[in-house]
Protein backbone atom coordinates (compact mmCIF):
# COMPACT_ATOMS: atom_id res chain seq x y z
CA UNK A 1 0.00 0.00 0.00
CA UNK A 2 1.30 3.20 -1.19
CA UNK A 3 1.72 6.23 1.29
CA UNK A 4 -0.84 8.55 -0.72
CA UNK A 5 -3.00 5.66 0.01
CA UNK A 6 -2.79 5.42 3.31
CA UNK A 7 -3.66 9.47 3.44
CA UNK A 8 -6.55 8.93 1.70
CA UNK A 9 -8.15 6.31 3.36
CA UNK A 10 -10.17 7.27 6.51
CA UNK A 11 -9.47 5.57 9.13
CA UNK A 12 -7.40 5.79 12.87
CA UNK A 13 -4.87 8.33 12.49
CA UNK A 14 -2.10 6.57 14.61
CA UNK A 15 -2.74 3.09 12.71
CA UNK A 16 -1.98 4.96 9.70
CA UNK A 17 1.02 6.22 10.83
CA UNK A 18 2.09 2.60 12.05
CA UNK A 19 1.64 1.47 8.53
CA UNK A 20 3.35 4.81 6.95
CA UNK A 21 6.96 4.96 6.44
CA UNK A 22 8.94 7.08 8.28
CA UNK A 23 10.32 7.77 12.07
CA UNK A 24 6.84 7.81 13.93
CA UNK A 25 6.01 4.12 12.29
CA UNK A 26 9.22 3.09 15.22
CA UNK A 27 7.21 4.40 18.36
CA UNK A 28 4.50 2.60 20.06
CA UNK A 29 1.51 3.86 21.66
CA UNK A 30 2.95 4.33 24.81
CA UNK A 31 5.97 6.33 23.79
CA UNK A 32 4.84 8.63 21.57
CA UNK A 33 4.17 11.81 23.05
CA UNK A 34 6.99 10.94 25.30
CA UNK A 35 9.56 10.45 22.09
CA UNK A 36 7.93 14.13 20.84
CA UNK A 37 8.74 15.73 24.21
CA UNK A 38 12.41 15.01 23.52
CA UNK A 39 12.28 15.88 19.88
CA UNK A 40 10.68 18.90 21.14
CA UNK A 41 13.93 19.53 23.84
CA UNK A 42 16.39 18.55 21.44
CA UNK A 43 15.51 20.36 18.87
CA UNK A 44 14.75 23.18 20.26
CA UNK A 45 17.86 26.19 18.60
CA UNK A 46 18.42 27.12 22.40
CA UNK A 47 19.51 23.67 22.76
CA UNK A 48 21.42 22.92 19.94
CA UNK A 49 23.53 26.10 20.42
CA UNK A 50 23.76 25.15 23.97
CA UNK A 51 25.36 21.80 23.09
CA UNK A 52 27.23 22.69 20.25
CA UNK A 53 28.79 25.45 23.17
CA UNK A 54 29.53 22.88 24.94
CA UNK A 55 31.75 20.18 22.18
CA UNK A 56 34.68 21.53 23.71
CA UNK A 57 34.57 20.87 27.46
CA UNK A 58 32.92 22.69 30.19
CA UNK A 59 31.89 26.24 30.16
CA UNK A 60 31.24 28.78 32.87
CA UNK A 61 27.73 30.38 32.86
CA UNK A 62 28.53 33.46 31.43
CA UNK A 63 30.64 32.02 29.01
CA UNK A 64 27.63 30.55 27.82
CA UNK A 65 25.18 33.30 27.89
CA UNK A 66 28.76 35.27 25.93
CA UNK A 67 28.95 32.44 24.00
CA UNK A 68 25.01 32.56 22.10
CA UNK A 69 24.17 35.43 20.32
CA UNK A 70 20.42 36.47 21.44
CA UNK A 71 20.20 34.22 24.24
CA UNK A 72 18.26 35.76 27.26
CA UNK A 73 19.54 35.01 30.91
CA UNK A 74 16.26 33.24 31.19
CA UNK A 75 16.08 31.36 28.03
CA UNK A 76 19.59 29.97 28.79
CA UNK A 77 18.62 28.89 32.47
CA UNK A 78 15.20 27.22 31.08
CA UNK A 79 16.98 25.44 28.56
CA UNK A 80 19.98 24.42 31.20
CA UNK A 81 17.58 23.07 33.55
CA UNK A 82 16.08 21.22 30.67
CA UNK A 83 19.25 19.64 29.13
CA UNK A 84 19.82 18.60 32.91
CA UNK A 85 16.76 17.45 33.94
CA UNK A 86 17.34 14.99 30.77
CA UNK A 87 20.83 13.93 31.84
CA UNK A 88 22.10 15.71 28.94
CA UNK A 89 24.12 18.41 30.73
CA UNK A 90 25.73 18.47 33.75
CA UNK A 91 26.25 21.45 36.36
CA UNK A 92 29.04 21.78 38.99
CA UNK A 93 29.44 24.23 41.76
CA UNK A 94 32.99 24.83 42.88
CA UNK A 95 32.89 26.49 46.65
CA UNK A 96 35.15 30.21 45.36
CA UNK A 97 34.60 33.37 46.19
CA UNK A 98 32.89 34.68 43.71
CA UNK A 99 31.21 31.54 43.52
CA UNK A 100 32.01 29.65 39.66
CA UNK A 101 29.54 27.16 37.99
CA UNK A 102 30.06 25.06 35.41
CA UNK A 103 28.20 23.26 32.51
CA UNK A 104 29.72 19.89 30.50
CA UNK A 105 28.16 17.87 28.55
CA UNK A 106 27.41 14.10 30.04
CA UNK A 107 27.89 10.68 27.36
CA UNK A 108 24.54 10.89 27.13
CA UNK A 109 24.30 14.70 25.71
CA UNK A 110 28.07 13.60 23.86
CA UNK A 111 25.92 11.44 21.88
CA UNK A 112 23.75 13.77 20.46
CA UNK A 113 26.73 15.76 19.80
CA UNK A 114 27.74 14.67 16.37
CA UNK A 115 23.72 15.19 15.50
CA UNK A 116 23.27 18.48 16.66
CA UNK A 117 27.19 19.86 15.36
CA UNK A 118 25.49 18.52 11.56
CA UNK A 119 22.53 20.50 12.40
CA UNK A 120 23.95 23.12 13.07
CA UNK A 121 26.43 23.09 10.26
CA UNK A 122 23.42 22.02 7.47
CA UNK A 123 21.79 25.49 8.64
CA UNK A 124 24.80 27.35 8.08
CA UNK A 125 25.76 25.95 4.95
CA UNK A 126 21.61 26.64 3.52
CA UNK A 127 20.45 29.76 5.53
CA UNK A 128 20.98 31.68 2.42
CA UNK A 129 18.62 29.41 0.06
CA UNK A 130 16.65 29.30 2.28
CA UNK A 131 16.05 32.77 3.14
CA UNK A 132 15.61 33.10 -0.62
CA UNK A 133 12.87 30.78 -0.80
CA UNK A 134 11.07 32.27 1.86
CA UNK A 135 11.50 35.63 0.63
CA UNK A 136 9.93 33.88 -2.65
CA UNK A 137 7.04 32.40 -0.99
CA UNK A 138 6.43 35.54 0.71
CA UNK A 139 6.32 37.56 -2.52
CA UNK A 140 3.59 35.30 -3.93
């Protein structure tokens, strides 16, 4: 069965994706919403430039925030808490005066390195097509 005919055919959305090609067809019931929640984190540009920021080793705080063009002091401590509350990043407190925080990346968030460094380099390498076609689209 064919893909358009799948579309075409009413019938229960999520059994048609099960039968569809593609990454969803891979998740069950269960998982689902779960798998989109960390599609959602991971994908999400704050994150991506926060790991990519972080390929090298640990990075102070305001390294970070001097690090990521645009990104608000709030937007960056969201999306910390995020990445840790995932076990992707990792934050140490060293006892100074003043005190000095730290952010590395754990194997986990390592993992997703190589994924989100292509990402990130596929947007550089296209931002100017595809500002183009949008400026195309735009005009009608």
């Amino acid at each position: 069965m064919s893909v358009d005919e799948i579309r075409r055919r009413p019938s229960n959305t999520r059994a048609s994706v099960l039968r569809a090609p593609g990454p969803c067809a891979r998740w069950d019931d269960d998982n689902a919403a779960f798998i989109r929640e960390i599609l959602d984190l991971v994908g999400d540009k704050w994150s991506v430039l926060v790991i990519g920021t972080l390929a090298d080793g640990p990075v102070r705080y305001s390294d970070l925030a001097d690090a990521i063009p645009g990104v608000s002091q709030r937007m960056l401590t969201l999306t910390l808490k995020q990445l840790r509350r995932t076990g992707l990043v990792a934050r140490e407190a060293f006892a100074e005066v003043p005190p000095r925080v730290e952010y590395r990346l754990t194997p986990l968030g390592a993992s997703l390195l190589s994924t989100v460094l292509a990402l990130a380099e596929w947007s550089a390498e296209h931002f100017a097509e595809i500002r183009g076609n949008q400026l195309a689209y735009d005009r009608g």
